[in-house]
C-alpha atoms as a PDB file:
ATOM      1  CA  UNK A   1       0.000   0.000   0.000  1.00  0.00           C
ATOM      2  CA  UNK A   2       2.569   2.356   0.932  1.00  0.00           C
ATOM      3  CA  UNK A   3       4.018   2.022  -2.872  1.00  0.00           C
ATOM      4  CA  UNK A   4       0.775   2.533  -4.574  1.00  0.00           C
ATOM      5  CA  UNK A   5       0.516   6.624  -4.411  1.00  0.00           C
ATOM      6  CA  UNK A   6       3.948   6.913  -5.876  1.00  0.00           C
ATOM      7  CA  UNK A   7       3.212   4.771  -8.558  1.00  0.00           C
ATOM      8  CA  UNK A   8       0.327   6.283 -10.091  1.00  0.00           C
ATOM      9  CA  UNK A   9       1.963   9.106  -9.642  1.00  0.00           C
ATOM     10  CA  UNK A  10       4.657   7.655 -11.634  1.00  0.00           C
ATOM     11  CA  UNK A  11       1.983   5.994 -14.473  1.00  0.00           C
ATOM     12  CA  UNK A  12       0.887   9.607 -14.667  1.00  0.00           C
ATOM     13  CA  UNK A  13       4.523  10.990 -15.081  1.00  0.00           C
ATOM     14  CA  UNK A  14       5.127   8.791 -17.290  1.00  0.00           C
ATOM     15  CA  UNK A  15       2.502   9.516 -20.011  1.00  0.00           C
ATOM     16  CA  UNK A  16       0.997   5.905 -19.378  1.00  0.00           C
ATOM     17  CA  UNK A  17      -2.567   7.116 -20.205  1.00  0.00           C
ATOM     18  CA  UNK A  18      -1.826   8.926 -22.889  1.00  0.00           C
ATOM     19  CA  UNK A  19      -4.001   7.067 -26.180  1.00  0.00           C
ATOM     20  CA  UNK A  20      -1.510   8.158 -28.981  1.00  0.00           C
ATOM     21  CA  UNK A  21       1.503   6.221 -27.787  1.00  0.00           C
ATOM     22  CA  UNK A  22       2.168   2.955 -28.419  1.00  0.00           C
ATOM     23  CA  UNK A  23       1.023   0.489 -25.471  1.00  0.00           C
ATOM     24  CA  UNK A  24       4.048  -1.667 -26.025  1.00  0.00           C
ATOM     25  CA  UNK A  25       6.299   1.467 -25.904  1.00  0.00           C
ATOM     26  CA  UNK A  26       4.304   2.783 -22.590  1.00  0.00           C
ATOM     27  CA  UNK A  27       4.193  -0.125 -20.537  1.00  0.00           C
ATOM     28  CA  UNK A  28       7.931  -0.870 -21.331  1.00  0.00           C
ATOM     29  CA  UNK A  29       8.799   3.064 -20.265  1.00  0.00           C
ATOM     30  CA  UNK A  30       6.981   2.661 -18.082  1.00  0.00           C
ATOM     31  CA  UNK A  31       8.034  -0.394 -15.824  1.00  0.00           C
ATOM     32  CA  UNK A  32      11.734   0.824 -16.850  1.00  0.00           C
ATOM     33  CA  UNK A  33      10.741   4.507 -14.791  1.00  0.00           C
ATOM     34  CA  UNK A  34       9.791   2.211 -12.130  1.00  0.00           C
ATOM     35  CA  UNK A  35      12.027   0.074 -11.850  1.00  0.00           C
ATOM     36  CA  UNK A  36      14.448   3.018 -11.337  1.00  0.00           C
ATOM     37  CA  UNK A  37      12.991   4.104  -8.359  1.00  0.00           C
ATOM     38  CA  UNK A  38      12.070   0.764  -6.635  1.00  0.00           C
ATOM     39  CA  UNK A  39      14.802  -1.356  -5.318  1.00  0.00           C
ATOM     40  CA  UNK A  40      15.106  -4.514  -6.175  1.00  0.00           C
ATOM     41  CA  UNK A  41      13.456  -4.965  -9.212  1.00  0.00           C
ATOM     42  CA  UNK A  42      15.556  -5.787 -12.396  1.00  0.00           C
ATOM     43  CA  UNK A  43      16.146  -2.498 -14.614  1.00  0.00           C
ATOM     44  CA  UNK A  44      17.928  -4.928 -17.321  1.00  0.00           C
ATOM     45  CA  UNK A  45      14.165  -5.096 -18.485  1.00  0.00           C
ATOM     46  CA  UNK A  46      14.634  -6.366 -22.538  1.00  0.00           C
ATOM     47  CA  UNK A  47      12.975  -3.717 -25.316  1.00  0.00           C
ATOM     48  CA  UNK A  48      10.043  -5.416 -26.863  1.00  0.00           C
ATOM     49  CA  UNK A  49      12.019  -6.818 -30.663  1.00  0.00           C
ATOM     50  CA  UNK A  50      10.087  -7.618 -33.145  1.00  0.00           C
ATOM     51  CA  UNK A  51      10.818 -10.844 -34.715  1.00  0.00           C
ATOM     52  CA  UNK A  52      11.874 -11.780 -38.152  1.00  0.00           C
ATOM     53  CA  UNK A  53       9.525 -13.294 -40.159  1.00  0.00           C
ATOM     54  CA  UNK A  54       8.755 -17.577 -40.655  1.00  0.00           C
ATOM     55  CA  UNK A  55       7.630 -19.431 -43.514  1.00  0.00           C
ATOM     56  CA  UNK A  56       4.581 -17.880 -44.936  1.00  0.00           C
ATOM     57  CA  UNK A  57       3.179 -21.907 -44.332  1.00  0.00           C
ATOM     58  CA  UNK A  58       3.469 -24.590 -42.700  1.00  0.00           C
ATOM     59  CA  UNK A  59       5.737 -27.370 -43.885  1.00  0.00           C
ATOM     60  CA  UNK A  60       3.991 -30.703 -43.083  1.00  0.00           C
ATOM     61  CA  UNK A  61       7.136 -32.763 -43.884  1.00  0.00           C
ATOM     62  CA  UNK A  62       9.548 -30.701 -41.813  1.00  0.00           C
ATOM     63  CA  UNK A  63       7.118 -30.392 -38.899  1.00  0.00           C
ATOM     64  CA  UNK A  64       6.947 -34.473 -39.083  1.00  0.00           C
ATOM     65  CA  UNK A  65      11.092 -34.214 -38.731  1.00  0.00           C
ATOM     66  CA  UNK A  66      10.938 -31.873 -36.088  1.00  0.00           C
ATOM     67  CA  UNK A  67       8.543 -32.764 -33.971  1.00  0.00           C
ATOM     68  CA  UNK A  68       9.768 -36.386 -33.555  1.00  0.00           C
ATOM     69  CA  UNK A  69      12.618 -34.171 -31.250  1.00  0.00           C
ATOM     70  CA  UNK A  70      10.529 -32.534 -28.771  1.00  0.00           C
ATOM     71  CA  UNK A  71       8.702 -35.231 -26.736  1.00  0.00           C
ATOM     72  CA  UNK A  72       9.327 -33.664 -23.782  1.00  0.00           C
ATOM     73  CA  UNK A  73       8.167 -29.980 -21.981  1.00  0.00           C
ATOM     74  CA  UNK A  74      11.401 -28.433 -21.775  1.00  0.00           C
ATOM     75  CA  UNK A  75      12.514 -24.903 -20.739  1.00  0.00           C
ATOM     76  CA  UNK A  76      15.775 -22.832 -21.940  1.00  0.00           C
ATOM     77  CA  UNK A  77      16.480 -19.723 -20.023  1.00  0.00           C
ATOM     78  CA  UNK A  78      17.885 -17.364 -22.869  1.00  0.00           C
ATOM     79  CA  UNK A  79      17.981 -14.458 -20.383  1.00  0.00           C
ATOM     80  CA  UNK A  80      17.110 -14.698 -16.616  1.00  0.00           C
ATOM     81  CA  UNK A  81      15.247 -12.297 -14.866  1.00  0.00           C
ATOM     82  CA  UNK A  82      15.842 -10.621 -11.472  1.00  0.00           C
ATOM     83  CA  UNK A  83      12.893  -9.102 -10.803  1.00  0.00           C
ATOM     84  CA  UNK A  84       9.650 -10.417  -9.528  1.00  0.00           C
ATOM     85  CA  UNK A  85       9.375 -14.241  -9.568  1.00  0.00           C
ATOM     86  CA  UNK A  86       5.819 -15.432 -11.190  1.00  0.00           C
ATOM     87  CA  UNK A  87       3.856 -17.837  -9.449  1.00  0.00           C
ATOM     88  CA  UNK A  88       0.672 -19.808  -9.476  1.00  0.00           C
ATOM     89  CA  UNK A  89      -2.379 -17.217  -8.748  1.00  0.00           C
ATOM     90  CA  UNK A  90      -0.322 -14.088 -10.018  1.00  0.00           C
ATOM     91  CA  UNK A  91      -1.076 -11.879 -13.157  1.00  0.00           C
ATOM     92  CA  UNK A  92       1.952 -12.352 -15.705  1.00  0.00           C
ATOM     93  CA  UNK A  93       1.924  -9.867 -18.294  1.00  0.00           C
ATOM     94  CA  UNK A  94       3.865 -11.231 -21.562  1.00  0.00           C
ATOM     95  CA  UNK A  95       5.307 -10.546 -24.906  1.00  0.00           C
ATOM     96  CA  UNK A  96       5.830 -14.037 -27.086  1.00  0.00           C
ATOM     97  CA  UNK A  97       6.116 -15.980 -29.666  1.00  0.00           C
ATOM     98  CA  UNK A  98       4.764 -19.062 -30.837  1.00  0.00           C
ATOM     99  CA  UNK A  99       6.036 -21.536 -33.335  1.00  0.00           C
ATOM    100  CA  UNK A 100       5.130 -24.542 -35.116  1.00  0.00           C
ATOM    101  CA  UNK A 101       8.585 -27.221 -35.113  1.00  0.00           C
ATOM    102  CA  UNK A 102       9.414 -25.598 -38.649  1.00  0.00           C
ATOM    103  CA  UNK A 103       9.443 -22.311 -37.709  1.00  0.00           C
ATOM    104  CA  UNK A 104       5.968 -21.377 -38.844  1.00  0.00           C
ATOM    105  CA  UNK A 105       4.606 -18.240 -36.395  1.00  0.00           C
ATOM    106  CA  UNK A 106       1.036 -19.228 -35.530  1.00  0.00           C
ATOM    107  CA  UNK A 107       0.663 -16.478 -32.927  1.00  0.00           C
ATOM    108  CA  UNK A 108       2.796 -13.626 -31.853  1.00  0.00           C
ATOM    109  CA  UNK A 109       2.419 -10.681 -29.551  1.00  0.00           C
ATOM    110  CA  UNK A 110       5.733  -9.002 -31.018  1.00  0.00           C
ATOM    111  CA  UNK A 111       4.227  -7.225 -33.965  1.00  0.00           C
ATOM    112  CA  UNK A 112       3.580  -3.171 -33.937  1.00  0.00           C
ATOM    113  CA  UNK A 113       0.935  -2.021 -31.854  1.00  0.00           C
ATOM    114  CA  UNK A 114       0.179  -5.388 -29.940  1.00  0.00           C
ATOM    115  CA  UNK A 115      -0.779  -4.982 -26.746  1.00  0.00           C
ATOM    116  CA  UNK A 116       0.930  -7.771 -23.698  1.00  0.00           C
ATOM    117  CA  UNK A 117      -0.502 -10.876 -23.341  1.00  0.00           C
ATOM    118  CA  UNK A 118      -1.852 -11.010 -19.365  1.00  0.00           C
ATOM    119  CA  UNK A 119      -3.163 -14.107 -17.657  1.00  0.00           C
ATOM    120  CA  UNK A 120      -3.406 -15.569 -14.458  1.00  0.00           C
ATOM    121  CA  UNK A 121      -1.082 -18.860 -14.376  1.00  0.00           C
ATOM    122  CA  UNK A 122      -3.041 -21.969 -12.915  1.00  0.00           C
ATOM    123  CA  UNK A 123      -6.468 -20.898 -14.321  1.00  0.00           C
ATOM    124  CA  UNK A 124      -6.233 -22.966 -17.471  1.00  0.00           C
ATOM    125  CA  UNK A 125      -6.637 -19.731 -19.905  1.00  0.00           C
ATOM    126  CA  UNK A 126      -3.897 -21.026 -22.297  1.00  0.00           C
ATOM    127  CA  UNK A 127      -2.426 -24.027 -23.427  1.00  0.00           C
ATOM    128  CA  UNK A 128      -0.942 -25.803 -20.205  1.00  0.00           C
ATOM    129  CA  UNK A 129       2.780 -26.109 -21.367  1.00  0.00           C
ATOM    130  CA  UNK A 130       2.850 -22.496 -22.114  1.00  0.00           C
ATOM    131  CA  UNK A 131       1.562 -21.846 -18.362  1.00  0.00           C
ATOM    132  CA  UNK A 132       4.051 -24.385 -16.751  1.00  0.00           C
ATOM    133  CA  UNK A 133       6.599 -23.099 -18.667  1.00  0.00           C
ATOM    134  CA  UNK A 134       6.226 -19.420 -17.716  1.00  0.00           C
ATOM    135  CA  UNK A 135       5.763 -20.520 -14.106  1.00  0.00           C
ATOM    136  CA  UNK A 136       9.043 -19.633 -12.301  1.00  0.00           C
ATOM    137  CA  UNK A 137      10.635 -16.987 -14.418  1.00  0.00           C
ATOM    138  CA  UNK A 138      11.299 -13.561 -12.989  1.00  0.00           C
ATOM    139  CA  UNK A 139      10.286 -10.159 -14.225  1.00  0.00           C
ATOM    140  CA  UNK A 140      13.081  -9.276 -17.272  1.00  0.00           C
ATOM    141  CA  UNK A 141      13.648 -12.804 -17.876  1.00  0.00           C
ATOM    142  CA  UNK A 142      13.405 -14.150 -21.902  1.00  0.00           C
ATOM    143  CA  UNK A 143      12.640 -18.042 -21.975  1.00  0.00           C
ATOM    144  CA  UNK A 144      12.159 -20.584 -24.384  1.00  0.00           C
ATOM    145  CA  UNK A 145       9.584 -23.174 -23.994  1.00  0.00           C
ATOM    146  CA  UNK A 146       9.437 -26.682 -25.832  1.00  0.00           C
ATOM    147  CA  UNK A 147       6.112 -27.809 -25.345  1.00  0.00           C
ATOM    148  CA  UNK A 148       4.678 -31.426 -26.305  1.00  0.00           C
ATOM    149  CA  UNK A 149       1.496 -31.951 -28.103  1.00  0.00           C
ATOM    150  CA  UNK A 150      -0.529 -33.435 -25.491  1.00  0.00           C
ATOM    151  CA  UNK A 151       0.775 -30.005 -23.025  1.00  0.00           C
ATOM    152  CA  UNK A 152      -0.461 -28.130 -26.134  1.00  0.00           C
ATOM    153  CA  UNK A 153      -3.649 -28.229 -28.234  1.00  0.00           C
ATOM    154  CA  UNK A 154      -2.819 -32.179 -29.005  1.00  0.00           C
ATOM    155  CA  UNK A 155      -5.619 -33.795 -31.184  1.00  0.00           C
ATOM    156  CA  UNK A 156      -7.691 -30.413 -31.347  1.00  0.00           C
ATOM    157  CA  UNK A 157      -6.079 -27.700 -32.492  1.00  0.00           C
ATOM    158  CA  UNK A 158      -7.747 -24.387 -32.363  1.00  0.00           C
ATOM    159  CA  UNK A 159     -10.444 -23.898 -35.376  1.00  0.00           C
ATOM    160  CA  UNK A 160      -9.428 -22.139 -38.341  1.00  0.00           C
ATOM    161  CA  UNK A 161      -5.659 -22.237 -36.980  1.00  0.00           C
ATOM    162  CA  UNK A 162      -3.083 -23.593 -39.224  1.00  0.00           C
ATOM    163  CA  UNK A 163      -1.676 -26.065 -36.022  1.00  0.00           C
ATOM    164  CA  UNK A 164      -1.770 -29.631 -37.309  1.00  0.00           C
ATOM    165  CA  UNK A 165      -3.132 -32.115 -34.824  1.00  0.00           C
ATOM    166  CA  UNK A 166      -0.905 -33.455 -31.981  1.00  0.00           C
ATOM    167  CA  UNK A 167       2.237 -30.856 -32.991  1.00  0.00           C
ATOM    168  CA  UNK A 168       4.735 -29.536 -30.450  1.00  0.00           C
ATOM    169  CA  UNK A 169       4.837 -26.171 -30.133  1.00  0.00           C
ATOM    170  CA  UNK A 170       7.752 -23.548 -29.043  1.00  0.00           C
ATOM    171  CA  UNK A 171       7.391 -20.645 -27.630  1.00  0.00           C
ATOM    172  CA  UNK A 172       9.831 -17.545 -26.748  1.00  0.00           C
ATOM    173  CA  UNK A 173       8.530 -15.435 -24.157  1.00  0.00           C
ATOM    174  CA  UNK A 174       9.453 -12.253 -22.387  1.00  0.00           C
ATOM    175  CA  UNK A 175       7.962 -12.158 -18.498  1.00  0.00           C
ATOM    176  CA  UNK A 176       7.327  -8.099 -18.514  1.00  0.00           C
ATOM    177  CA  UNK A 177       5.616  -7.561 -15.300  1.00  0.00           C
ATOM    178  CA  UNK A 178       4.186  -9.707 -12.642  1.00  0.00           C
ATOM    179  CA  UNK A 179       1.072  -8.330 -10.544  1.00  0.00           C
ATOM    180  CA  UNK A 180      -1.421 -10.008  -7.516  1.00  0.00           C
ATOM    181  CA  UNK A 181      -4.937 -10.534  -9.101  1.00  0.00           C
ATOM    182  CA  UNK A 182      -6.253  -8.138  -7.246  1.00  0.00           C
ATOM    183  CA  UNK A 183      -3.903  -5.338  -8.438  1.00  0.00           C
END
């Protein structure tokens, strides 16, 4: 409580409700104001990068070849965070990625204009390897998640997605900010 005046103060200062700017851009001015002025949280925060683009369609063959090597859930940590550590029952707020095995982008967060991807982790909103795999990282962190087809959409993929059934997915994922549900 004692933190909350000086922050919207700060979301204030910080042009945060300002329509014309970029959401991306805000929120990633603005948790880098903050984290300035609030010890430890990590100010190594990564700028939102948009990502190059994948094959404009999905390569049936390849994914066949690819997928037979992720039968696992597995986690890399490209970059780890030091800021808040996200938990079952908190708000994660996220920019990602997500691949087919061939490098096909079904769904991505990491164009211009795209607002963070929030969700509470536990309360089955998304595909369950993408919520175990965020589980754990800290605020600033950049992971990459392997995630099998039965810890993905498995037999039935999403309709009118291009996500053959039972295909692996991988995801990279930036952990922004981390808030209580109540926040």
């Amino acid at each position: 409580m004692r933190f909350s005046l000086p922050i919207i103060v700060l979301l204030f200062a910080a042009g945060c409700y300002n329509p014309d700017v970029d959401v991306a851009k805000r929120a990633y001015e603005t948790s880098r104001l903050m984290n300035k002025r609030v010890k430890g949280i990590d100010t190594r925060l990564p700028p939102p990068e948009m990502d190059k683009p994948g094959p404009q369609n999905p390569d049936p063959k390849k994914i066949a070849e690819e997928s037979a090597k992720i039968t696992a859930f597995k986690v890399e940590d490209i970059m780890v965070g030091s800021g808040a550590l996200a938990s079952k029952g908190m708000v994660v707020y996220v920019r990602y990625r997500g691949e087919l095995p061939d490098g096909f982008v079904f769904d991505t967060n990491r164009r211009p204009n795209q607002d963070l991807l929030s969700f509470t982790i536990g309360d089955g909103s998304v595909v369950k390897g993408f919520d175990r795999g965020i589980e754990g990282m800290r605020v600033g962190g950049r992971r990459k998640i392997y995630v099998p087809a039965d810890m993905g959409y498995g037999p039935d993929p999403m309709p009118g997605s291009r996500i053959p059934k039972n295909c692996p997915l991988i995801f990279y994922v930036d952990l922004m900010f981390v808030s209580k549900p109540e926040e």
